[in-house]
PDB file of N, CA and C in Angstrom:
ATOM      1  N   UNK A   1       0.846  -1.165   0.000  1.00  0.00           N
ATOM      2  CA  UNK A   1       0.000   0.000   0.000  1.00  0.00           C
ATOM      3  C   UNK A   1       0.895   1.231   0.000  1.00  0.00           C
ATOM      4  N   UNK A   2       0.633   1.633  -1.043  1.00  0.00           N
ATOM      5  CA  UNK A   2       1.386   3.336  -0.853  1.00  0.00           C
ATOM      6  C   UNK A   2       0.832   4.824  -1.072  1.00  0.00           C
ATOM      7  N   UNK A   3       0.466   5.720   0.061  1.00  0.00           N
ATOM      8  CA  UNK A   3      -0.309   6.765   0.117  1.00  0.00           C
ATOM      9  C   UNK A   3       0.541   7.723  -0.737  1.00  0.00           C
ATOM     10  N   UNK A   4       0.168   8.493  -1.323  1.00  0.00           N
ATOM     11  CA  UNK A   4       1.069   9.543  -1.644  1.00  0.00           C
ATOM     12  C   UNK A   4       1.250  10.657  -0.511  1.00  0.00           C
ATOM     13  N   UNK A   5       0.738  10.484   0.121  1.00  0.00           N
ATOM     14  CA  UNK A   5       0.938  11.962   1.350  1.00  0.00           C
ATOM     15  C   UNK A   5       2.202  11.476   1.789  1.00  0.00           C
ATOM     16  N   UNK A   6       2.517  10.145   1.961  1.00  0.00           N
ATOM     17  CA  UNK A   6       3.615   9.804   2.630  1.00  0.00           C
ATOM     18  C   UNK A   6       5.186   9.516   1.727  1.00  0.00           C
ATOM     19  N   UNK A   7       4.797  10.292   0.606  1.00  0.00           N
ATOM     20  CA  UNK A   7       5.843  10.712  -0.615  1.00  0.00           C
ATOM     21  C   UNK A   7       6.768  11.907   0.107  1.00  0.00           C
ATOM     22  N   UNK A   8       8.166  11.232  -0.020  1.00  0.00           N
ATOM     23  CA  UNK A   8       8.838  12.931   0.284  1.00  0.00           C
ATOM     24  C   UNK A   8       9.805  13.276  -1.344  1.00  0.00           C
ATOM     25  N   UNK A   9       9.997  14.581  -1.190  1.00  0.00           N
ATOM     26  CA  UNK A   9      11.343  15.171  -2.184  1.00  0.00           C
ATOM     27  C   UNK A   9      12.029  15.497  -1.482  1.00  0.00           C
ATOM     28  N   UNK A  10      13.236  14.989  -2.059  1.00  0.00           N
ATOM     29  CA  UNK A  10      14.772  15.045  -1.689  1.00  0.00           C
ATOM     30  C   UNK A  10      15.396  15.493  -2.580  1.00  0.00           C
ATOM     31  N   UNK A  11      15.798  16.866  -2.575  1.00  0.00           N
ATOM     32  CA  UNK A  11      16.792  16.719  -4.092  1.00  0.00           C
ATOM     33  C   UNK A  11      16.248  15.956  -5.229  1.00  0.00           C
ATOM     34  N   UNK A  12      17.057  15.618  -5.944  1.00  0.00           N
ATOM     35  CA  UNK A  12      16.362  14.599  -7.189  1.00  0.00           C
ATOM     36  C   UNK A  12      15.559  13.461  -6.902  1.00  0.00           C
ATOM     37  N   UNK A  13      14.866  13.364  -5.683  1.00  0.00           N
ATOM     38  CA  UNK A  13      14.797  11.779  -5.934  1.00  0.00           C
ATOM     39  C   UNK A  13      13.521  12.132  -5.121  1.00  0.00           C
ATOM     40  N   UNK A  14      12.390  10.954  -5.109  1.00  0.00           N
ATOM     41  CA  UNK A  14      11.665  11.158  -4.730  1.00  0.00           C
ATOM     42  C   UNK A  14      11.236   9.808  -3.718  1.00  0.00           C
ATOM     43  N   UNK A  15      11.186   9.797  -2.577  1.00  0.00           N
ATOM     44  CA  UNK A  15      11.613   8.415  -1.589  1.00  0.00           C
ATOM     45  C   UNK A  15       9.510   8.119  -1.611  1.00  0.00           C
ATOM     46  N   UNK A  16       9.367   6.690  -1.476  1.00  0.00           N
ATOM     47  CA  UNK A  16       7.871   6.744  -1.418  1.00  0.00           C
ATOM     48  C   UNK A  16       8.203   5.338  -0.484  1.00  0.00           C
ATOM     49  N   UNK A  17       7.538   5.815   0.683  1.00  0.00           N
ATOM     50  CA  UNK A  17       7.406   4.165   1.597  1.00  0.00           C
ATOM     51  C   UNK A  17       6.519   3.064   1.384  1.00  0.00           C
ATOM     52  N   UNK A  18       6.886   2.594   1.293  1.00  0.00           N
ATOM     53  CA  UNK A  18       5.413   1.162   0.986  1.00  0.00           C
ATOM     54  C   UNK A  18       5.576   0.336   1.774  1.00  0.00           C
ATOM     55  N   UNK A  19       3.710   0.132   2.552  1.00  0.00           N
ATOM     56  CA  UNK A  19       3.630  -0.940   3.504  1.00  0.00           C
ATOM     57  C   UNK A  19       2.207  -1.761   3.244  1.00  0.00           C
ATOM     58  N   UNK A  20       2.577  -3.076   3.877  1.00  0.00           N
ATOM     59  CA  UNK A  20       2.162  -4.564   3.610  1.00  0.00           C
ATOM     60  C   UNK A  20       1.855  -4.767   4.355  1.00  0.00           C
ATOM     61  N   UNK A  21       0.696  -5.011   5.321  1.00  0.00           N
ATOM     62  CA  UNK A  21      -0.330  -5.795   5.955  1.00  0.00           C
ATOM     63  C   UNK A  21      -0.170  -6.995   6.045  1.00  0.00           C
ATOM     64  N   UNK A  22       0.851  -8.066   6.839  1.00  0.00           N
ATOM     65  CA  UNK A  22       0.865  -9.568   6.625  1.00  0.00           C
ATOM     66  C   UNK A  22      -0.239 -10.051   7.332  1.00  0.00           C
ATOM     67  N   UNK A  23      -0.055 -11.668   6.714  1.00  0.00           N
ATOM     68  CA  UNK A  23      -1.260 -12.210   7.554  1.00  0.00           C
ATOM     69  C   UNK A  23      -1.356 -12.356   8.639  1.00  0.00           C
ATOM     70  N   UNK A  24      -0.123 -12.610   9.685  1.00  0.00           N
ATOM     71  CA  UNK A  24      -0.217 -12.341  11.075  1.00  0.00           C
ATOM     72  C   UNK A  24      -0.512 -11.059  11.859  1.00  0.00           C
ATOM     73  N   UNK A  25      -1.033 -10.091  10.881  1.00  0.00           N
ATOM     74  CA  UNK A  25      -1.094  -8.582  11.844  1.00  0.00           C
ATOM     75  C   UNK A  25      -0.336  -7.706  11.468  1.00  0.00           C
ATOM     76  N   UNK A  26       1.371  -8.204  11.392  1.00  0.00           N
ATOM     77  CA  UNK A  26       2.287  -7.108  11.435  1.00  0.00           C
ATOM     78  C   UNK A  26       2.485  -6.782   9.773  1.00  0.00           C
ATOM     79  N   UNK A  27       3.060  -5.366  10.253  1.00  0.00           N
ATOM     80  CA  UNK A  27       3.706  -4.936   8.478  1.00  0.00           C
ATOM     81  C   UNK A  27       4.630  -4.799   7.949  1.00  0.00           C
ATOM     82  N   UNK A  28       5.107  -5.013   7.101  1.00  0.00           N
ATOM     83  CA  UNK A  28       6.001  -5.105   6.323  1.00  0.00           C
ATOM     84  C   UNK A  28       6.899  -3.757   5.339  1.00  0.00           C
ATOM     85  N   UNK A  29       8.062  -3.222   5.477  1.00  0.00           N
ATOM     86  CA  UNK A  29       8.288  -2.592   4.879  1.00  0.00           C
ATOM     87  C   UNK A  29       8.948  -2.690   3.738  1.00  0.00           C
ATOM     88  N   UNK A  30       8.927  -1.577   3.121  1.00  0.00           N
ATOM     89  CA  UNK A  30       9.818  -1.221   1.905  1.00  0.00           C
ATOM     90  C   UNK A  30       9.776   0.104   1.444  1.00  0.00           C
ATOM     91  N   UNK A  31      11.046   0.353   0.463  1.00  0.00           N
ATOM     92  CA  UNK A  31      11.010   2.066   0.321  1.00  0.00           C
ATOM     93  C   UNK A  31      11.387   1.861  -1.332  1.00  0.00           C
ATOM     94  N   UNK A  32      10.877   3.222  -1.891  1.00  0.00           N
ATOM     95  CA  UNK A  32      11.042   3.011  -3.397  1.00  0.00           C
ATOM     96  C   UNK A  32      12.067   4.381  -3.396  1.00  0.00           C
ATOM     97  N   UNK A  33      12.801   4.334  -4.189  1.00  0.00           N
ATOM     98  CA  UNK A  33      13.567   5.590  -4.501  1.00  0.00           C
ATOM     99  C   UNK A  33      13.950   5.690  -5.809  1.00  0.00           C
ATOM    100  N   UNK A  34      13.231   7.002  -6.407  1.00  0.00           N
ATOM    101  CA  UNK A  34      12.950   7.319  -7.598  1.00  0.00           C
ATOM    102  C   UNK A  34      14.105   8.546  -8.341  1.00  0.00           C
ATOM    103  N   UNK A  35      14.210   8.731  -9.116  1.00  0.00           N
ATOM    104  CA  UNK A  35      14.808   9.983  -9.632  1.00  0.00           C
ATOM    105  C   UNK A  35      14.895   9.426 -11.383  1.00  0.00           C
ATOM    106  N   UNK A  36      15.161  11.049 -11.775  1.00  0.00           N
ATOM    107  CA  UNK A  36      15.197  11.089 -13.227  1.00  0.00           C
ATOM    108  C   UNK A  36      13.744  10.952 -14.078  1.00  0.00           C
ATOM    109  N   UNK A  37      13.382  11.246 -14.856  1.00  0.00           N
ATOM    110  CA  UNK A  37      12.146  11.870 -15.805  1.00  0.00           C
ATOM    111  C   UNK A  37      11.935  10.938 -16.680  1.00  0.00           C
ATOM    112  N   UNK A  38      11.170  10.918 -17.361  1.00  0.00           N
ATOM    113  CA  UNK A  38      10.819   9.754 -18.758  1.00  0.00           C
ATOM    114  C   UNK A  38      11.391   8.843 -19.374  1.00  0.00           C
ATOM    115  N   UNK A  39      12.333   8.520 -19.688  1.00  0.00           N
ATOM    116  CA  UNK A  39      12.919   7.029 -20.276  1.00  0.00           C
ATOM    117  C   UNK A  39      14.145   7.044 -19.389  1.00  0.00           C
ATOM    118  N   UNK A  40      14.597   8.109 -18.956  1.00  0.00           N
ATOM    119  CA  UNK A  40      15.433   7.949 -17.977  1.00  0.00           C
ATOM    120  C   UNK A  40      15.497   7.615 -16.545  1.00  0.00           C
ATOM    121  N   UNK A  41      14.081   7.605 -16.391  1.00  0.00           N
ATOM    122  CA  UNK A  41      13.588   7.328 -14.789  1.00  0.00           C
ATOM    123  C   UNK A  41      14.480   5.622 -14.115  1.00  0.00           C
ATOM    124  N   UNK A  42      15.102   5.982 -13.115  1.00  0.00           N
ATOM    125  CA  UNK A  42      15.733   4.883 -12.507  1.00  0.00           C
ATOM    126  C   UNK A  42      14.844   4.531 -11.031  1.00  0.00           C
ATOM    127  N   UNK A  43      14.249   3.549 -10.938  1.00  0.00           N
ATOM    128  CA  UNK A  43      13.291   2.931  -9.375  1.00  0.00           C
ATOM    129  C   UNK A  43      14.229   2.104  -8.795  1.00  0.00           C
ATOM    130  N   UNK A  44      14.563   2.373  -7.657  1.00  0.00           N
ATOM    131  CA  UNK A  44      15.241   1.522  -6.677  1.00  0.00           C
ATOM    132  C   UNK A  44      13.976   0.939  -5.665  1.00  0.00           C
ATOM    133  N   UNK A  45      13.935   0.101  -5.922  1.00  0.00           N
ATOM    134  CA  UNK A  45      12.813  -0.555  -4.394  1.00  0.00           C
ATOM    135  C   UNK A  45      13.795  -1.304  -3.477  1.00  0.00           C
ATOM    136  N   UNK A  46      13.454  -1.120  -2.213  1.00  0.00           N
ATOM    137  CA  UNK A  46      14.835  -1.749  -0.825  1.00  0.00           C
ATOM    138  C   UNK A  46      13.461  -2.490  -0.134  1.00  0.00           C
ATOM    139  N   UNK A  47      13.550  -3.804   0.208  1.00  0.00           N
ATOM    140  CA  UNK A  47      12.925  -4.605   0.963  1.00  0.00           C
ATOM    141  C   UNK A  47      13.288  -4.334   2.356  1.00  0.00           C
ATOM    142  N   UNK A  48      12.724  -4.006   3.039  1.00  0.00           N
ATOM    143  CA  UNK A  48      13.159  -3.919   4.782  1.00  0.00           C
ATOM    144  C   UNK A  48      12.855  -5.060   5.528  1.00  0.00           C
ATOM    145  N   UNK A  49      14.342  -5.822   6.555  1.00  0.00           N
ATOM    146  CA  UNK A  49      13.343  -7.376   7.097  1.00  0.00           C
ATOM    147  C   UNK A  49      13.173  -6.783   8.347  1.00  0.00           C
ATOM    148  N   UNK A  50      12.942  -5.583   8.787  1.00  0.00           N
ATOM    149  CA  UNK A  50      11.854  -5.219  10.301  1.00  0.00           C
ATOM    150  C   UNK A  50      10.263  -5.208  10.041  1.00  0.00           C
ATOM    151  N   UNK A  51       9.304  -5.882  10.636  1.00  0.00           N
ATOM    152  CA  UNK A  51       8.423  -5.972  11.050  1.00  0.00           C
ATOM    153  C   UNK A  51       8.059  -4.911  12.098  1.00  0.00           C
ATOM    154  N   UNK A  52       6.920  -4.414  11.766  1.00  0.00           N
ATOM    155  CA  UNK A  52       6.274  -3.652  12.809  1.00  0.00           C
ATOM    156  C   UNK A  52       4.540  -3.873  12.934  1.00  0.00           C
ATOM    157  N   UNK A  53       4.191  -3.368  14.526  1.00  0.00           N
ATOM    158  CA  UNK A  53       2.750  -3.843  14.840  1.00  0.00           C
ATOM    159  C   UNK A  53       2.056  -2.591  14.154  1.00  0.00           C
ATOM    160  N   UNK A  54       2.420  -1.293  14.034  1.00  0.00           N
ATOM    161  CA  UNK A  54       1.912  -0.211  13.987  1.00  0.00           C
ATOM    162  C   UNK A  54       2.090   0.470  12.276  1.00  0.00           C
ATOM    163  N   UNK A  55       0.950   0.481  11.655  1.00  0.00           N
ATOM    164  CA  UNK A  55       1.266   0.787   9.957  1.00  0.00           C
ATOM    165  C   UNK A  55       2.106   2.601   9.876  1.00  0.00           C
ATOM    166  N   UNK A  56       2.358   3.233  10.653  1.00  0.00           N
ATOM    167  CA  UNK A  56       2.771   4.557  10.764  1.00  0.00           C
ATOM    168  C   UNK A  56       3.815   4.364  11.440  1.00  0.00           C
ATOM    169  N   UNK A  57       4.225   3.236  12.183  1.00  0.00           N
ATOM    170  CA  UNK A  57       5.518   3.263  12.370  1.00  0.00           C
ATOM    171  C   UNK A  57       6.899   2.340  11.446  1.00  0.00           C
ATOM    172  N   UNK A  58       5.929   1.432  10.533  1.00  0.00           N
ATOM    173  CA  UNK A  58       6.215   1.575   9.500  1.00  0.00           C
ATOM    174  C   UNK A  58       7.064   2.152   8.280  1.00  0.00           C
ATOM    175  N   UNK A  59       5.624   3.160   7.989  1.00  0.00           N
ATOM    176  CA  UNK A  59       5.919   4.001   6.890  1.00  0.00           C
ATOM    177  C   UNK A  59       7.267   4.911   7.392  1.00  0.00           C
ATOM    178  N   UNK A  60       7.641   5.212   8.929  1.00  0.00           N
ATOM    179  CA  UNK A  60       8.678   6.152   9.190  1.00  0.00           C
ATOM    180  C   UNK A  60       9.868   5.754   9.424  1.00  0.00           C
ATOM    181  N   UNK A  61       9.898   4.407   9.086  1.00  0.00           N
ATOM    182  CA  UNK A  61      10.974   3.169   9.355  1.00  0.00           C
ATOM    183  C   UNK A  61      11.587   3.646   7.268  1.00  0.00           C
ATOM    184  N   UNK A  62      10.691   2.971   6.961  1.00  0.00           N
ATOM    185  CA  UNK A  62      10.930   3.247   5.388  1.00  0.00           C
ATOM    186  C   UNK A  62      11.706   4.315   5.292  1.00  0.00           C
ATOM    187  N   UNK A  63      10.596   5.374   5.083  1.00  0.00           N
ATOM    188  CA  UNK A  63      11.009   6.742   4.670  1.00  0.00           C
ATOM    189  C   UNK A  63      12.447   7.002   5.505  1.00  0.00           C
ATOM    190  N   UNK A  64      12.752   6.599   6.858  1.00  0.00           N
ATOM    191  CA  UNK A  64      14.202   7.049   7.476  1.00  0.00           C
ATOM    192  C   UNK A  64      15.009   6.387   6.442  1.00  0.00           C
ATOM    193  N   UNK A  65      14.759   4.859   6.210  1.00  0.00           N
ATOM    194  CA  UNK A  65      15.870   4.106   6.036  1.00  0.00           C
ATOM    195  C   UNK A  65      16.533   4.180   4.370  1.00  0.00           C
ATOM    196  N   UNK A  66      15.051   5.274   3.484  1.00  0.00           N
ATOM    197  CA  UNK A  66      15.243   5.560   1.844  1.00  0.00           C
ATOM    198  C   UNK A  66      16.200   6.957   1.689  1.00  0.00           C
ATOM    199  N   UNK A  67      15.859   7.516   3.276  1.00  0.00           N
ATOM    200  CA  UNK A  67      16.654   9.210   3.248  1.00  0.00           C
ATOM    201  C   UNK A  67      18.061   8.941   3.910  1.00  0.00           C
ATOM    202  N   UNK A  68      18.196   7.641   4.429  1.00  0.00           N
ATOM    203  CA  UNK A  68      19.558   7.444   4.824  1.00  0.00           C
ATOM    204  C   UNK A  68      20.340   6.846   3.657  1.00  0.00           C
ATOM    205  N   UNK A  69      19.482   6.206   3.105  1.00  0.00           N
ATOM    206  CA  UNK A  69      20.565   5.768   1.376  1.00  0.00           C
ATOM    207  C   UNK A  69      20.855   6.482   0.572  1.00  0.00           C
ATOM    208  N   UNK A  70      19.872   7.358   0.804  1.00  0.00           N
ATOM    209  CA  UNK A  70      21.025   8.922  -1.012  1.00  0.00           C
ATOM    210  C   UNK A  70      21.301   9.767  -0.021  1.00  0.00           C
ATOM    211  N   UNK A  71      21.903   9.465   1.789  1.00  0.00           N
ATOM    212  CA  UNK A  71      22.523  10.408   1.907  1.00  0.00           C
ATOM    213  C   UNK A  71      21.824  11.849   2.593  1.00  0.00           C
ATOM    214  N   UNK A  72      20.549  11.830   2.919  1.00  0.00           N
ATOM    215  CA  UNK A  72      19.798  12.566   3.592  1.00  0.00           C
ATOM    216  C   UNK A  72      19.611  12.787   4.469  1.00  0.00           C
ATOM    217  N   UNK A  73      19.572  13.940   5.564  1.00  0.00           N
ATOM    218  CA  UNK A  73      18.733  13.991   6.869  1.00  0.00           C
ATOM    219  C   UNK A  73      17.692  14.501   6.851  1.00  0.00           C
ATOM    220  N   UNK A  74      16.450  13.849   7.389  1.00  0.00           N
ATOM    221  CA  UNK A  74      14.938  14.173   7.051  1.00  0.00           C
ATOM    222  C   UNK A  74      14.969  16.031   7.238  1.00  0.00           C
ATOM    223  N   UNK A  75      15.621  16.823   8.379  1.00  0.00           N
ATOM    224  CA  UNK A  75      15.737  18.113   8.205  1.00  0.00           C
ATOM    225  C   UNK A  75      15.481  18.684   7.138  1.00  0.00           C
ATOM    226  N   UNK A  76      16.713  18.389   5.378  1.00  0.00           N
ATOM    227  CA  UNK A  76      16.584  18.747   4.362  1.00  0.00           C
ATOM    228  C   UNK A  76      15.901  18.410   3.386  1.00  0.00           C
ATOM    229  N   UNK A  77      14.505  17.840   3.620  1.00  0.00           N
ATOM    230  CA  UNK A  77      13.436  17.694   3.203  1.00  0.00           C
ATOM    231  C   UNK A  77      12.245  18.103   3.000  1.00  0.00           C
ATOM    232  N   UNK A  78      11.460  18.056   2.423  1.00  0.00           N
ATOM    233  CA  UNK A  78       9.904  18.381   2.539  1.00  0.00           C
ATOM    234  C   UNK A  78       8.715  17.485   1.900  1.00  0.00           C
ATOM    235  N   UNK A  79       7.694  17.281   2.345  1.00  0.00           N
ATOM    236  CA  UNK A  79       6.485  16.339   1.790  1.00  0.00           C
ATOM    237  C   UNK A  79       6.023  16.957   1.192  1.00  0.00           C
ATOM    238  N   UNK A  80       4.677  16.440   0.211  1.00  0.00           N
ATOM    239  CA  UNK A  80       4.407  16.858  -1.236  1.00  0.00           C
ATOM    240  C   UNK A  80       4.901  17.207  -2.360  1.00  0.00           C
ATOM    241  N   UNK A  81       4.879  18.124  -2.849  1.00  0.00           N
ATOM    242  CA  UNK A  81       5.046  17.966  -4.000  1.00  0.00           C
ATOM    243  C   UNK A  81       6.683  19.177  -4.430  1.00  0.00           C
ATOM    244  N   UNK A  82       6.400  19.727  -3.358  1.00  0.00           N
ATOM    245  CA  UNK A  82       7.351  20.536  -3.319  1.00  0.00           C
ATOM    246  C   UNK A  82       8.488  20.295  -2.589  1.00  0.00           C
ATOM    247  N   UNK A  83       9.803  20.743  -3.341  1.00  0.00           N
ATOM    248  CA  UNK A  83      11.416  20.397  -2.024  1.00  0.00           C
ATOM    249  C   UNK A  83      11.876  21.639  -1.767  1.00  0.00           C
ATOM    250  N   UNK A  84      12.289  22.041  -0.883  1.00  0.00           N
ATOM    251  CA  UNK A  84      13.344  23.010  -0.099  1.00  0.00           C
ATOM    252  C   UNK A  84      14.694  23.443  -1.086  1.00  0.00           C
TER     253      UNK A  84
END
């Protein structure tokens, strides 16, 4: 499941968390990290093996762990559609 509210911009790239509902309850993460425009567009998806009970703690597991791979501190960020 991936909300767009929970889309950030970073510089070029655009981090989107995605979470999974398993059948035991808990969820599952992963983070997509995007950059570059039309035939050039490159998607990184990162599988996360933490489990969590809570779908929002989750999504902030992701999103830390997509802004720690190109190098980010959530500080120099912003959600929607717009970046800093």
């Amino acid at each position: 499941m991936n909300e767009s509210s929970h889309n950030i911009i970073a510089g070029k790239y655009l981090i989107s968390p995605l979470v999974k509902l398993l059948e035991n309850g808990w969820y599952a993460a992963s983070v997509s990290i995007r950059s570059g425009t039309g035939s050039g567009t490159h998607d990184r998806v990162l599988r996360l093996t933490r489990l969590f009970r809570d779908k929002l703690a989750a999504v902030q597991y992701a999103t830390a762990e997509g802004l720690q791979w190109i190098g980010h501190r959530p500080s120099l960020v912003s959600t929607g559609a717009f970046a800093l």
